[in-house]
Protein backbone atom coordinates (compact mmCIF):
# COMPACT_ATOMS: atom_id res chain seq x y z
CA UNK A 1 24.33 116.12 27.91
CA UNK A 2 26.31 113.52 26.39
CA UNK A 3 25.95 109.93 27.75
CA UNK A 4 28.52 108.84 30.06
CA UNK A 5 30.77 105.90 30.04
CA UNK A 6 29.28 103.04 32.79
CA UNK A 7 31.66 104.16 35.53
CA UNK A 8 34.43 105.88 33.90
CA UNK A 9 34.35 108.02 37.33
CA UNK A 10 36.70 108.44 39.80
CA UNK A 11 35.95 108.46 43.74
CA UNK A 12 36.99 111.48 43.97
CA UNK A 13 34.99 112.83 41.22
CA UNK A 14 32.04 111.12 43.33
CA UNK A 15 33.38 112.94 46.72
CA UNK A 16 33.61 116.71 44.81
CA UNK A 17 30.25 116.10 43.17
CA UNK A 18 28.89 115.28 47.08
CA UNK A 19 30.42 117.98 48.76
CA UNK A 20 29.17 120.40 45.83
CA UNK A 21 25.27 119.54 46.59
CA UNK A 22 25.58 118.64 50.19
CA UNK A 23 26.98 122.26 50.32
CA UNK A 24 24.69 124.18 48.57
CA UNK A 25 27.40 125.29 45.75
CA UNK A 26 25.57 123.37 43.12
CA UNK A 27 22.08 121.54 41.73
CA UNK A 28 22.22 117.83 41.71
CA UNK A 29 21.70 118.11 37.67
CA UNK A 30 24.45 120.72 37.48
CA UNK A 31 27.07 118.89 39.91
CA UNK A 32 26.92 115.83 37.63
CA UNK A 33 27.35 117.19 34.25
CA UNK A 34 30.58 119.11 35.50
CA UNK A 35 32.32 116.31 37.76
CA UNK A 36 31.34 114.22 34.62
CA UNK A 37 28.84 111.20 37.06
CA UNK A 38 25.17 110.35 36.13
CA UNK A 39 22.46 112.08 37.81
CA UNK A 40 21.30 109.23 39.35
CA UNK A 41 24.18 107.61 40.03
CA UNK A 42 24.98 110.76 42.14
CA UNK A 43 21.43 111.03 43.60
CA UNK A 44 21.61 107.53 44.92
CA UNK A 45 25.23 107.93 47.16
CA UNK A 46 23.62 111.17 48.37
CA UNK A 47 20.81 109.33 49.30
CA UNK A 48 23.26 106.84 51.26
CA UNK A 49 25.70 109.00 52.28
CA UNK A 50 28.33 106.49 50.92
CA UNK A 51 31.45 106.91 49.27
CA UNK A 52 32.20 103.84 46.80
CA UNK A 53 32.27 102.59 43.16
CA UNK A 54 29.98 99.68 43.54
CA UNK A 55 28.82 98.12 39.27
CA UNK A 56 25.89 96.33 39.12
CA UNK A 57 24.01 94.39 42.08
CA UNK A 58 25.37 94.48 45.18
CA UNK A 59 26.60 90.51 46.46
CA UNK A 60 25.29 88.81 49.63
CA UNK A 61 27.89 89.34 51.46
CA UNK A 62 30.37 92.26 51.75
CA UNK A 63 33.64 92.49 50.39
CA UNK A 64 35.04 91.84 54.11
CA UNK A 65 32.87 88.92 54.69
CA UNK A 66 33.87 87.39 51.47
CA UNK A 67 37.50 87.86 52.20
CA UNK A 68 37.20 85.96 55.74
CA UNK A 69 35.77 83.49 53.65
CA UNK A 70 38.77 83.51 51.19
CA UNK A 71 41.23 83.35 54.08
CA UNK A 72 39.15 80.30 55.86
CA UNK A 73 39.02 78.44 52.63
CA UNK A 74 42.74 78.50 51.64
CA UNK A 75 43.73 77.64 55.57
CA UNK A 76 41.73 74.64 55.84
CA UNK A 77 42.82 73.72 52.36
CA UNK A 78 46.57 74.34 53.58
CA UNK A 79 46.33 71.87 56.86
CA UNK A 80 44.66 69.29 54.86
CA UNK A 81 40.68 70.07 55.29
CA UNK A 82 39.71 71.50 51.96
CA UNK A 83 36.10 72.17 51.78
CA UNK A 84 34.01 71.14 48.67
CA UNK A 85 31.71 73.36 46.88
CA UNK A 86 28.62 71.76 48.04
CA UNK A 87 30.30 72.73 51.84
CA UNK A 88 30.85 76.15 51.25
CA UNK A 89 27.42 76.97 49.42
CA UNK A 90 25.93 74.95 53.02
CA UNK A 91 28.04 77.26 55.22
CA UNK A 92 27.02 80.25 53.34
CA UNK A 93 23.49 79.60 53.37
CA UNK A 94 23.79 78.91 57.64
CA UNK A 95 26.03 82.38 57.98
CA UNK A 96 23.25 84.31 56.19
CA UNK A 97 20.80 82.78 58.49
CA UNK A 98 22.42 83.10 61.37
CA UNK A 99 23.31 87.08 60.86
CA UNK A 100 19.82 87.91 59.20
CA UNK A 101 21.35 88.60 55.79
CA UNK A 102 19.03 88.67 53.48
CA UNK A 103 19.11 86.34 50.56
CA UNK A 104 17.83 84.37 47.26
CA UNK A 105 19.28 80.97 48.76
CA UNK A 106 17.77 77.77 48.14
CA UNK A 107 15.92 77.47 52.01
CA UNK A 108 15.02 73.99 50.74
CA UNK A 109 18.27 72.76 49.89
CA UNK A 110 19.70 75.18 52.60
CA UNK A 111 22.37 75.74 50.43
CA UNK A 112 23.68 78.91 48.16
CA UNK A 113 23.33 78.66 44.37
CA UNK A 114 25.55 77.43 41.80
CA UNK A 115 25.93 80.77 40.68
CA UNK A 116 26.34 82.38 43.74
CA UNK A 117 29.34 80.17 43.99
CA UNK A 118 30.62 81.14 40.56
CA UNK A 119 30.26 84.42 40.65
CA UNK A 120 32.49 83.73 44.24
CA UNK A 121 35.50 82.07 42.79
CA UNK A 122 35.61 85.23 39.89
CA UNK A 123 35.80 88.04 42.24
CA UNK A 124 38.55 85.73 44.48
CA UNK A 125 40.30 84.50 41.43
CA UNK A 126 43.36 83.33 44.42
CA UNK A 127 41.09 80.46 44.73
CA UNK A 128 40.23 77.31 42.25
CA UNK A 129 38.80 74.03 42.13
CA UNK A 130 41.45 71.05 42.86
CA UNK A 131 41.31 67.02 42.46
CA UNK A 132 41.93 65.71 46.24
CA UNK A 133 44.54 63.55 47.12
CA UNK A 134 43.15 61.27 50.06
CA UNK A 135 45.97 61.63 52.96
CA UNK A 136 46.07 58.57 55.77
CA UNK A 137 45.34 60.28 59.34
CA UNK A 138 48.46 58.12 60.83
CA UNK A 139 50.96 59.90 57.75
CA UNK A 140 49.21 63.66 58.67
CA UNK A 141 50.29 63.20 62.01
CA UNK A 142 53.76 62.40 61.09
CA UNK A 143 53.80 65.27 58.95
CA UNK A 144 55.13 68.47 61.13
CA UNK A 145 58.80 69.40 61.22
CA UNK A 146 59.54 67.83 64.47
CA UNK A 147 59.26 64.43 62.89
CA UNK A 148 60.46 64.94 59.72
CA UNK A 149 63.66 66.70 61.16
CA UNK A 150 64.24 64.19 63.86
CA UNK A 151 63.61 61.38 61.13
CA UNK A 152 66.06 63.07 58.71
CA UNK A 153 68.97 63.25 61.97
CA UNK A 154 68.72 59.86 62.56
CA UNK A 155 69.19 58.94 58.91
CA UNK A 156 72.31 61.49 58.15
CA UNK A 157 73.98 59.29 61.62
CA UNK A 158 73.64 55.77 60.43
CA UNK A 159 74.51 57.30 56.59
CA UNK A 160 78.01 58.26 58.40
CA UNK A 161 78.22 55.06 60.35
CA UNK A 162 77.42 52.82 56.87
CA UNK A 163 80.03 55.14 55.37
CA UNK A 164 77.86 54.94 52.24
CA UNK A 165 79.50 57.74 50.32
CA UNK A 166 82.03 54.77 49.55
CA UNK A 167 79.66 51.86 49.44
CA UNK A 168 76.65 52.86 47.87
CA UNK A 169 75.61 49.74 47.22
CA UNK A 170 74.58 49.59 50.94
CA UNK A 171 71.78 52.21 50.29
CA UNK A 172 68.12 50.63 49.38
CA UNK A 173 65.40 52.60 48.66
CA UNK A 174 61.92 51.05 48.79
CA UNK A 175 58.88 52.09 48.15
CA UNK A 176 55.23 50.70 47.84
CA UNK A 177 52.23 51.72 46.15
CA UNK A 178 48.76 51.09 47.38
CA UNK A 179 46.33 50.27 44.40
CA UNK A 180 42.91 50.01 44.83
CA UNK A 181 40.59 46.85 43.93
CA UNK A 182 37.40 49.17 44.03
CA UNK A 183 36.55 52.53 42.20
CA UNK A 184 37.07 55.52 43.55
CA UNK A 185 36.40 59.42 42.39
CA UNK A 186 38.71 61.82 44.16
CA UNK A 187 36.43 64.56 45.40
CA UNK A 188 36.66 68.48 44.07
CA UNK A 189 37.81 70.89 46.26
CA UNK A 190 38.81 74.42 46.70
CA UNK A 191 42.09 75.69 47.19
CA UNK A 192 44.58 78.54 46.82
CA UNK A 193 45.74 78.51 43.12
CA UNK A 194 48.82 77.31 42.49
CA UNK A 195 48.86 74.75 45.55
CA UNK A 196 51.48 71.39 44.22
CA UNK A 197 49.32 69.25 45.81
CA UNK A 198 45.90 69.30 47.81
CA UNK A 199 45.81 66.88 50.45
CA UNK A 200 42.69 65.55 52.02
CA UNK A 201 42.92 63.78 55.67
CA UNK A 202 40.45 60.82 55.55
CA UNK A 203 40.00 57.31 56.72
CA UNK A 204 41.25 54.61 53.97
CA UNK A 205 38.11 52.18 53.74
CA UNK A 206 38.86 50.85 50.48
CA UNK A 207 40.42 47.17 49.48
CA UNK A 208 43.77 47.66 48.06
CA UNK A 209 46.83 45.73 46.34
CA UNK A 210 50.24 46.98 48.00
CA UNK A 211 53.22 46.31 45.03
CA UNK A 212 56.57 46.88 47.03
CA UNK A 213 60.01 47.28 45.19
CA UNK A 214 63.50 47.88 46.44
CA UNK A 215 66.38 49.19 44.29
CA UNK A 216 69.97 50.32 45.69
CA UNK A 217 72.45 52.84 44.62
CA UNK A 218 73.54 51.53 41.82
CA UNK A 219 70.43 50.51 40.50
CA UNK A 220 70.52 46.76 41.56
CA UNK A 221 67.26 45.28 42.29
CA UNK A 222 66.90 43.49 45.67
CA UNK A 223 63.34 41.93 44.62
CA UNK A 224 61.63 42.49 41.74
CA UNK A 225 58.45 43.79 44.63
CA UNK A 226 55.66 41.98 47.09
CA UNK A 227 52.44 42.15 46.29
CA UNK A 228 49.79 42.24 49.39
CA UNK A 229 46.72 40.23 49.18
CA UNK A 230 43.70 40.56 51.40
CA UNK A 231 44.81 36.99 52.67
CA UNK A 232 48.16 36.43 51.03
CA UNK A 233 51.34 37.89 50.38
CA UNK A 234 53.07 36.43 47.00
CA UNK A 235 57.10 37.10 46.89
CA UNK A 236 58.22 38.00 43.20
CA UNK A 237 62.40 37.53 43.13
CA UNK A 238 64.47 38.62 40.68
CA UNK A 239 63.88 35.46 38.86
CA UNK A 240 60.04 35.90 38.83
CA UNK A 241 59.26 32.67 40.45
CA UNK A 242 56.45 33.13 42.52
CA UNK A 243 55.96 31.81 46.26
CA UNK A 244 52.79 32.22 47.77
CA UNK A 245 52.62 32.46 51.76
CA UNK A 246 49.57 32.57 53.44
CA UNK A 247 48.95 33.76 56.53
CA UNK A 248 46.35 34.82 59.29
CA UNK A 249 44.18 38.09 58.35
C-alpha cells in the first residue's frame, strides 16, 4: 500500500470508511486502503466514535472554548478594556482550573505558556497585538452617541446664529496636547485586527506639560499657545514675549 498524504482525506471519506467496519461490510485494513485513510488513523475515530479531521495534538481548549475567548477578547478591546497577554495566559490558566481541564500550564506562575499563547493568536489570526492608547475615564464617559450628538446640535445652532458661513473668521479651533515630563511605555494589547485605534481607559498619574494653540478659519493665529506648568502658566502671544503668571496649585 502506498503511503498516504498527512490528511489528504475527506470527512466523508472518514464517515464511509466508519460505516464500512462498524457494519461488518469490510476489515479495518481493507476499509482504509479503498476510502484511501491510514489504518490507524481510522482505528483511532472508531475507537472514539468521532467524526472530525483533527492534525497533530489536540489544544487545551476546544475550538468553541477558544472562540468565546476570541469574542471576549475583541469586546473588551472594543469598549476600551483590552486585555494584555500576560492577562489572558492568567485567565486561561484559572478557566482550566476551574473546569478540571487538564493541562501543561505553569501552576507556579499560574499562568499559560508563551507558546500556548502563540500558537492562540495563529489559529485566531482576527486577533493581533496593538500599542495602547491611554484614554482619560472623564473623556470615555463622554464618549457614547448621546453626547456626542447633543454636543454636535448645539454647535450646528450657534454656527447658524454666528452666521459663520460668511464670517469665518469667527470660527477658532483650539486644541491642546498633553506631554509628559516622565517616561512612559504604552502597554501591548490584544485586539481585533484592523482596529484604527485601541483605546485603554486608565487613570492619568503622570506629570505633564499642556501646549494650547488656537487658529481660525482663515488660518490666523489667536496665540501662538499656553503652556501649563505644575505651578505656572506662561502666555506665548503672537509676538513671543513671554508673561509668566503664577498661581495657586
Amino acid at each position: 500500500m502506498e503511503p498516504i498524504a498527512r490528511a489528504s482525506w475527506t470527512l466523508e471519506q472518514l464517515k464511509s470508511a466508519m460505516d464500512a467496519v462498524t457494519g461488518g461490510v469490510m476489515s479495518q485494513r481493507k476499509a482504509a486502503r479503498t476510502y484511501g485513510i491510514p489504518r490507524r488513523t481510522l482505528v483511532n475515530h472508531l475507537k472514539t466514535g468521532k467524526v472530525e479531521k483533527q492534525i497533530g495534538r489536540r489544544t487545551v481548549l476546544t475550538a468553541e472554548q477558544e472562540n468565546d475567548l476570541s469574542l471576549r477578547i475583541k469586546k473588551l478591546a472594543s469598549i476600551g478594556f483590552p486585555l494584555t497577554p500576560k492577562i489572558i495566559r492568567h485567565q486561561a490558566f484559572l478557566f482550566c482550573e476551574k473546569n478540571n481541564i487538564p493541562n501543561k500550564f505553569n501552576k507556579y506562575k499560574k499562568r499559560a505558556g508563551k507558546d500556548w499563547l502563540k500558537l492562540f493568536l495563529k489559529r485566531h489570526p482576527e486577533i493581533t497585538k496593538r500599542k495602547v492608547q491611554i484614554l482619560n475615564p472623564g473623556r470615555a464617559q463622554k464618549m457614547n452617541k448621546s453626547i456626542v450628538t447633543k454636543h454636535f446640535e448645539a454647535y450646528k445652532k450657534i454656527y447658524e446664529q454666528l452666521n459663520i458661513r460668511a464670517n469665518p473668521q469667527r470660527l477658532f479651533n483650539m486644541d491642546e496636547k498633553g506631554c509628559r515630563l516622565t517616561i512612559h511605555k504604552q502597554p501591548t494589547v490584544l485586539a481585533k485586527k484592523g482596529s484604527r485605534r485601541v483605546h485603554m481607559v486608565a487613570p492619568e498619574h503622570a506629570e505633564n506639560v499642556t501646549v494650547a494653540a488656537c487658529v481660525n478659519a482663515l488660518a490666523q493665529i489667536w496665540k501662538s499657545g499656553w503652556r501649563l506648568f505644575p505651578n505656572a502658566f506662561i502666555l506665548v502671544d503672537s509676538g513671543y514675549d513671554l508673561k509668566k503668571v503664577a498661581y495657586d496649585a
